[in-house]
PDB file of N, CA and C in Angstrom:
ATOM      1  N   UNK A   1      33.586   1.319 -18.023  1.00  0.00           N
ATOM      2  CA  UNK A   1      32.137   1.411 -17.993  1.00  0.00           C
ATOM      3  C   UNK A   1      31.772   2.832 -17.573  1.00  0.00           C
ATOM      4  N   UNK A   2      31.052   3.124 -18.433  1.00  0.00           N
ATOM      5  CA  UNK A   2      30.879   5.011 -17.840  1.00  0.00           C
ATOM      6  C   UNK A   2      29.010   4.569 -17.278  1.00  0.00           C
ATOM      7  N   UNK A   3      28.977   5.845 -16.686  1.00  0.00           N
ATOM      8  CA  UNK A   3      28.408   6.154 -15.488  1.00  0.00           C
ATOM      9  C   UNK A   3      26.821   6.038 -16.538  1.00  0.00           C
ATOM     10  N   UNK A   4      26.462   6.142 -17.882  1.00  0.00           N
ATOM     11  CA  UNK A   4      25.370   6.435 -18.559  1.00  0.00           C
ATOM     12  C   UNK A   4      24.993   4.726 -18.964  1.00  0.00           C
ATOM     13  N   UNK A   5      26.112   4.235 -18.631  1.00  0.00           N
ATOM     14  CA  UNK A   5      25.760   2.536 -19.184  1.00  0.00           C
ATOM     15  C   UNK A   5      25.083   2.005 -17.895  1.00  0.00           C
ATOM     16  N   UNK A   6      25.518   2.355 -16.795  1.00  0.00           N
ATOM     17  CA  UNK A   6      25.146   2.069 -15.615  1.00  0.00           C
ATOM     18  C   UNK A   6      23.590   2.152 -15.098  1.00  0.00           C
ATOM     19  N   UNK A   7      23.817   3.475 -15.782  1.00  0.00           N
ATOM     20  CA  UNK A   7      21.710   4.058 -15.969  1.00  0.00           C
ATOM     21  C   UNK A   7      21.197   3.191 -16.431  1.00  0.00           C
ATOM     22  N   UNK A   8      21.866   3.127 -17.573  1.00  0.00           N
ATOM     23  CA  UNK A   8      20.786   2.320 -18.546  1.00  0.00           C
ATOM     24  C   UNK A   8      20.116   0.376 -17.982  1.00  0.00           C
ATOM     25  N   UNK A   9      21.285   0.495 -17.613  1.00  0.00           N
ATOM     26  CA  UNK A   9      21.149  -1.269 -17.162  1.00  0.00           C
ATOM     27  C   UNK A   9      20.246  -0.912 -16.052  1.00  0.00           C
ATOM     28  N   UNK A  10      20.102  -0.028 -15.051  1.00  0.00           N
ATOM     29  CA  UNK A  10      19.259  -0.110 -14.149  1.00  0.00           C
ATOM     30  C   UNK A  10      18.081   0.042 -14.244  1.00  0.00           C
ATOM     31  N   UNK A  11      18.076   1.398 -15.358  1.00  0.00           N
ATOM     32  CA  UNK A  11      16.220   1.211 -16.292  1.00  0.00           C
ATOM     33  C   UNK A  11      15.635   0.188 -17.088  1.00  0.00           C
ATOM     34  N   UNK A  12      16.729  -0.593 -17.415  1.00  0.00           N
ATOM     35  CA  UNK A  12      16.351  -1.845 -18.221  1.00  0.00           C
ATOM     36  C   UNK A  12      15.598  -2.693 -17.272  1.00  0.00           C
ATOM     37  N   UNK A  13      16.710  -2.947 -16.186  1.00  0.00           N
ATOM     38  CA  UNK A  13      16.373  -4.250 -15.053  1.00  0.00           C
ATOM     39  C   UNK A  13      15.201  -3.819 -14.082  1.00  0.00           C
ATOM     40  N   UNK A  14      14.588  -2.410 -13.868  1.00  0.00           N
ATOM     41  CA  UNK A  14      13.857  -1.915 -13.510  1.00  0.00           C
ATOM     42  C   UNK A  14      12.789  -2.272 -13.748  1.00  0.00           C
ATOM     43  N   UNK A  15      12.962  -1.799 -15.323  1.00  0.00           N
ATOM     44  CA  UNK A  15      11.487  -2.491 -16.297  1.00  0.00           C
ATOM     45  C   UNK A  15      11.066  -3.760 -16.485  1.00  0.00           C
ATOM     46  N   UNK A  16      12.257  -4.440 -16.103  1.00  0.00           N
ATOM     47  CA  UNK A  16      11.682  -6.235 -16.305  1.00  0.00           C
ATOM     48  C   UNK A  16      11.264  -6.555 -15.287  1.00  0.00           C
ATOM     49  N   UNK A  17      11.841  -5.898 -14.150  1.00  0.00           N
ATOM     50  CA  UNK A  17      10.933  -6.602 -12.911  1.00  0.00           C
ATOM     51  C   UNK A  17      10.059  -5.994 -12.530  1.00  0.00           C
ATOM     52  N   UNK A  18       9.273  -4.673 -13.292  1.00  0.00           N
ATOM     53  CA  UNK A  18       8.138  -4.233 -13.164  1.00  0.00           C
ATOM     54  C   UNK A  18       7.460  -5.069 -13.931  1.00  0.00           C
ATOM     55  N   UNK A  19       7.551  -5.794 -15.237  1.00  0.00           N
ATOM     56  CA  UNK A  19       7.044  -6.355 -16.036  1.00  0.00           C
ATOM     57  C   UNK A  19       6.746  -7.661 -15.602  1.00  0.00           C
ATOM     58  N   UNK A  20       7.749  -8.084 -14.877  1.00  0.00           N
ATOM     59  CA  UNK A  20       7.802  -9.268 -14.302  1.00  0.00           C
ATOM     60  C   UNK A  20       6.382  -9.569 -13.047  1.00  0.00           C
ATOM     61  N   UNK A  21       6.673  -8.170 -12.324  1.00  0.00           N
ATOM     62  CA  UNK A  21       5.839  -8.066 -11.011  1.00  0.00           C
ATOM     63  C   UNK A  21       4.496  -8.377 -11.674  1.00  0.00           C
ATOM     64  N   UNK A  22       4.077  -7.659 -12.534  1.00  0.00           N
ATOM     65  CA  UNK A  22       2.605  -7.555 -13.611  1.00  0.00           C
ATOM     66  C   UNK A  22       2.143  -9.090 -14.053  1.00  0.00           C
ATOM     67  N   UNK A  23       3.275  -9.609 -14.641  1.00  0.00           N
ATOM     68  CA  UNK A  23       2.855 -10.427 -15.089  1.00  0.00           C
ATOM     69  C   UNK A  23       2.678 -11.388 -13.697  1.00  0.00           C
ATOM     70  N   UNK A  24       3.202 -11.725 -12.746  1.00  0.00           N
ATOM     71  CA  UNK A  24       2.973 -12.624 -11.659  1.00  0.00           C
ATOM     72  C   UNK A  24       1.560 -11.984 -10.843  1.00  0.00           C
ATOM     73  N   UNK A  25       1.568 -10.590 -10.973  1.00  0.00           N
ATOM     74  CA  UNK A  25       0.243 -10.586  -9.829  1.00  0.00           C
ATOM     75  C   UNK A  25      -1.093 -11.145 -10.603  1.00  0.00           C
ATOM     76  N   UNK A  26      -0.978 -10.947 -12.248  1.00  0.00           N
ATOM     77  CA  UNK A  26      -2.192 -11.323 -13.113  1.00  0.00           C
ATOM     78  C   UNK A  26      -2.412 -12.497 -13.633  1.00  0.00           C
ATOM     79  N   UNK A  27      -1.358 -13.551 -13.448  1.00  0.00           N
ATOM     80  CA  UNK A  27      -1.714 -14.639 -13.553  1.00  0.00           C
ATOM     81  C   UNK A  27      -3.091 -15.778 -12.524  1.00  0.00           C
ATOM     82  N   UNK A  28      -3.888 -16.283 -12.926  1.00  0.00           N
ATOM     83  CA  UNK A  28      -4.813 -17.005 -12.879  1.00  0.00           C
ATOM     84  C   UNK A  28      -4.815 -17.503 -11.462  1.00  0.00           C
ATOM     85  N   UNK A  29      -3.365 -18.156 -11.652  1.00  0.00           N
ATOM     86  CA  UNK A  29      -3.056 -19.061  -9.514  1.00  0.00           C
ATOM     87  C   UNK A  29      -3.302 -17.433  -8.811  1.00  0.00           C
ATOM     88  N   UNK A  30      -2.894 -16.683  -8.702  1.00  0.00           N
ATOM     89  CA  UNK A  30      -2.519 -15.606  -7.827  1.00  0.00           C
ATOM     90  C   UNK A  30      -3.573 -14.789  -7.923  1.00  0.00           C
ATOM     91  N   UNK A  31      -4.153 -14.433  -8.991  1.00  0.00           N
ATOM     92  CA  UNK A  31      -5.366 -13.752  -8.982  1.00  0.00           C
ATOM     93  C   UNK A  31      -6.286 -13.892  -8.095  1.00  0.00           C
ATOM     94  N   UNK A  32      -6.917 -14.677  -7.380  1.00  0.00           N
ATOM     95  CA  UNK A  32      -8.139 -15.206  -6.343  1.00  0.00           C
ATOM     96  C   UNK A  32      -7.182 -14.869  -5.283  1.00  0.00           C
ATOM     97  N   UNK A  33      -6.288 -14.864  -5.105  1.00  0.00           N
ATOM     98  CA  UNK A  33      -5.781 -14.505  -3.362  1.00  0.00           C
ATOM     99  C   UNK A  33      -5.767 -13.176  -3.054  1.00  0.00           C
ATOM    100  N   UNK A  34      -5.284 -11.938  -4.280  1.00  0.00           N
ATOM    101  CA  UNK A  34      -4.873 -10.786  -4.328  1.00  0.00           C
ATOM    102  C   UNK A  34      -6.604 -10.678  -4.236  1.00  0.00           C
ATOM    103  N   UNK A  35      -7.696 -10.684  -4.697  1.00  0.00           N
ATOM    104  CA  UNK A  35      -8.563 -10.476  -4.629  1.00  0.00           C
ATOM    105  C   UNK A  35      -9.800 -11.216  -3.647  1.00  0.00           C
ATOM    106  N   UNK A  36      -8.896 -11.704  -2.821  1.00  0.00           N
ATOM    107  CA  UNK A  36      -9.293 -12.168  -1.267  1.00  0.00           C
ATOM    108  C   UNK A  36      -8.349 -10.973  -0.350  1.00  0.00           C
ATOM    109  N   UNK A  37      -7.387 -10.554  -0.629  1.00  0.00           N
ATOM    110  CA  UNK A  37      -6.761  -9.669   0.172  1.00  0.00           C
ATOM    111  C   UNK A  37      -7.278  -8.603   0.299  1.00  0.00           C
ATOM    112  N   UNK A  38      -7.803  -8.095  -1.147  1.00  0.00           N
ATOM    113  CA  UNK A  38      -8.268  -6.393  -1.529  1.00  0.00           C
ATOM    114  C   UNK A  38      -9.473  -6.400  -0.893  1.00  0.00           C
ATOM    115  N   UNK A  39     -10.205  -7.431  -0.216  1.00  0.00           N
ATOM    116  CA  UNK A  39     -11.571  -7.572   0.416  1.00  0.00           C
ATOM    117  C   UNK A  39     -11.441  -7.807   2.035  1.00  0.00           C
ATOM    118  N   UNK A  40     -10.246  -7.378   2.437  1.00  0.00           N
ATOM    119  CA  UNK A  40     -10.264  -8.044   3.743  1.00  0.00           C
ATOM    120  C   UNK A  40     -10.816  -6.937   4.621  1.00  0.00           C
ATOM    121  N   UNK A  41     -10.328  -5.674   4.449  1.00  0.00           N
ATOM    122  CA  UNK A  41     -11.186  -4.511   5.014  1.00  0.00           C
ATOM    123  C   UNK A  41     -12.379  -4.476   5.356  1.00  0.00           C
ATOM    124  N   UNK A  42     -13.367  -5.624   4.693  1.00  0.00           N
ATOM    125  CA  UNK A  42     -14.728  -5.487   4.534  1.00  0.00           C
ATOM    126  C   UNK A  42     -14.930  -6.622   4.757  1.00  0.00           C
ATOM    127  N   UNK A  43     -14.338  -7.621   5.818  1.00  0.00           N
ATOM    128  CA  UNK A  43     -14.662  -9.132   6.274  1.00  0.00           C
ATOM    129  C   UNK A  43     -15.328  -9.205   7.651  1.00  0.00           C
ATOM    130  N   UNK A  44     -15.054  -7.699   7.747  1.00  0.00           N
ATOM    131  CA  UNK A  44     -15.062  -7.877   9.772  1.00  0.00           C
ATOM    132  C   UNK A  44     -16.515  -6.773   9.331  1.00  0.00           C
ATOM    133  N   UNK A  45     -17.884  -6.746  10.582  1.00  0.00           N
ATOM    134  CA  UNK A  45     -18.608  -5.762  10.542  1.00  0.00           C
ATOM    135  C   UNK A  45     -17.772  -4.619  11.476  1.00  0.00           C
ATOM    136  N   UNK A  46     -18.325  -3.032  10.876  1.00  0.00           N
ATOM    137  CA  UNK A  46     -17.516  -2.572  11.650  1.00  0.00           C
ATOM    138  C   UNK A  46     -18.221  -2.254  12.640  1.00  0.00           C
ATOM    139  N   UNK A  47     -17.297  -1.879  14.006  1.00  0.00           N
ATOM    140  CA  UNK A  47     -17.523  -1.384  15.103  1.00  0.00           C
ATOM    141  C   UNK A  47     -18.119  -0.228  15.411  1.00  0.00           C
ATOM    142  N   UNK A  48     -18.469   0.449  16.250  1.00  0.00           N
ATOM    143  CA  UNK A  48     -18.742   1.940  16.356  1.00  0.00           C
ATOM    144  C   UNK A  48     -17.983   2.898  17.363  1.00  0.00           C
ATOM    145  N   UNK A  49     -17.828   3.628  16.381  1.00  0.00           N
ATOM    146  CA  UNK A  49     -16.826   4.378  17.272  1.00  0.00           C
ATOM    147  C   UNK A  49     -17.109   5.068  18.644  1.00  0.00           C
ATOM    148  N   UNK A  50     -16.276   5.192  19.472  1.00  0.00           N
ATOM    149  CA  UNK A  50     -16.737   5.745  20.809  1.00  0.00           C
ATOM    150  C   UNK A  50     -16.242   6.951  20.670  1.00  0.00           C
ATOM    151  N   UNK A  51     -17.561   8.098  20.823  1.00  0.00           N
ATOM    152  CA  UNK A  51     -17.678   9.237  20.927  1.00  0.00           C
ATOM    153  C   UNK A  51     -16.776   9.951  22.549  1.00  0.00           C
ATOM    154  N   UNK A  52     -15.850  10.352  22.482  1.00  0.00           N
ATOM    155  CA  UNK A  52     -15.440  10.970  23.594  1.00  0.00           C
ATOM    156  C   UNK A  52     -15.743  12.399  24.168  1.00  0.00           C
ATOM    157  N   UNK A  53     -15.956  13.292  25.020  1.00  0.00           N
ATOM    158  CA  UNK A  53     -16.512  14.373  25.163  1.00  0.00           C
ATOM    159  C   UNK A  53     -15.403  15.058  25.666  1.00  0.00           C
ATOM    160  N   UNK A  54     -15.191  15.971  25.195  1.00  0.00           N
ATOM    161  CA  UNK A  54     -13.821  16.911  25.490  1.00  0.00           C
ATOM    162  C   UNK A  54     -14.008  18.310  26.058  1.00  0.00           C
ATOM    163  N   UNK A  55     -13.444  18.053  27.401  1.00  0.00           N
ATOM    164  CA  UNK A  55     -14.027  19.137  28.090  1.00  0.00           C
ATOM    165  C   UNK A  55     -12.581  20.079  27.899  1.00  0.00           C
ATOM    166  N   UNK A  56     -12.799  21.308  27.572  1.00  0.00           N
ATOM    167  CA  UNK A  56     -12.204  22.280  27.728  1.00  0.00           C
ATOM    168  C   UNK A  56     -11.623  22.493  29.645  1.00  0.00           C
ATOM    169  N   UNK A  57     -10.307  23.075  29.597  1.00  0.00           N
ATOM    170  CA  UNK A  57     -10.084  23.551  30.520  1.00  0.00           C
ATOM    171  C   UNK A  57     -10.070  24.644  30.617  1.00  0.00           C
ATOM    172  N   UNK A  58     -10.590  25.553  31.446  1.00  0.00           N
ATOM    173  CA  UNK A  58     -10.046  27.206  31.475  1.00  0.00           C
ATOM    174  C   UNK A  58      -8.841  27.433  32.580  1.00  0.00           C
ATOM    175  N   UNK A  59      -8.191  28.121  31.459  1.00  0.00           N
ATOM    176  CA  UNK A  59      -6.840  28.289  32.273  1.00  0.00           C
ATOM    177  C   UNK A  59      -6.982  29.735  33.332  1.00  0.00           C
ATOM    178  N   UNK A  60      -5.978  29.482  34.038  1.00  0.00           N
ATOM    179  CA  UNK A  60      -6.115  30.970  34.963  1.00  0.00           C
ATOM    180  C   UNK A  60      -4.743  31.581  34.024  1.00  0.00           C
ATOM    181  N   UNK A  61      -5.393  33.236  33.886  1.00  0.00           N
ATOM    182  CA  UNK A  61      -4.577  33.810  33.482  1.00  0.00           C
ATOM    183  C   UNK A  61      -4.578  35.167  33.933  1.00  0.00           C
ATOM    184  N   UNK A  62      -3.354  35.930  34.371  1.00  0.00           N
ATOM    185  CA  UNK A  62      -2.901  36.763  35.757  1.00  0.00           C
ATOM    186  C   UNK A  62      -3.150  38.291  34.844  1.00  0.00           C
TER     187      UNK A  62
END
């Protein structure tokens, strides 16, 4: 088995389970969850951030 057959089987098997992945995230059952997930960022109101005040130090320098 040379080293170019080896490639090849891995770009093959690569591609099917990219193909594979595609076809499972776009199917119908799975669709409504992935698109309950992609919304979760935006389930919670957001908070506000706390402004901190940053005081400089002055250093002593000789």
């Amino acid at each position: 088995m040379d080293i170019n057959e080896l490639r090849t089987i891995a770009t093959v098997g690569s591609f099917i389970l990219f193909v594979t992945i595609l076809i499972w995230s776009w199917t119908k059952r799975n669709s409504q969850d992935f698109k309950e997930a992609a919304n979760l960022p935006f389930a919670e109101e957001a908070k506000p951030i706390r402004q901190k005040k940053i005081i400089a130090k002055k250093g002593k320098r000789k």
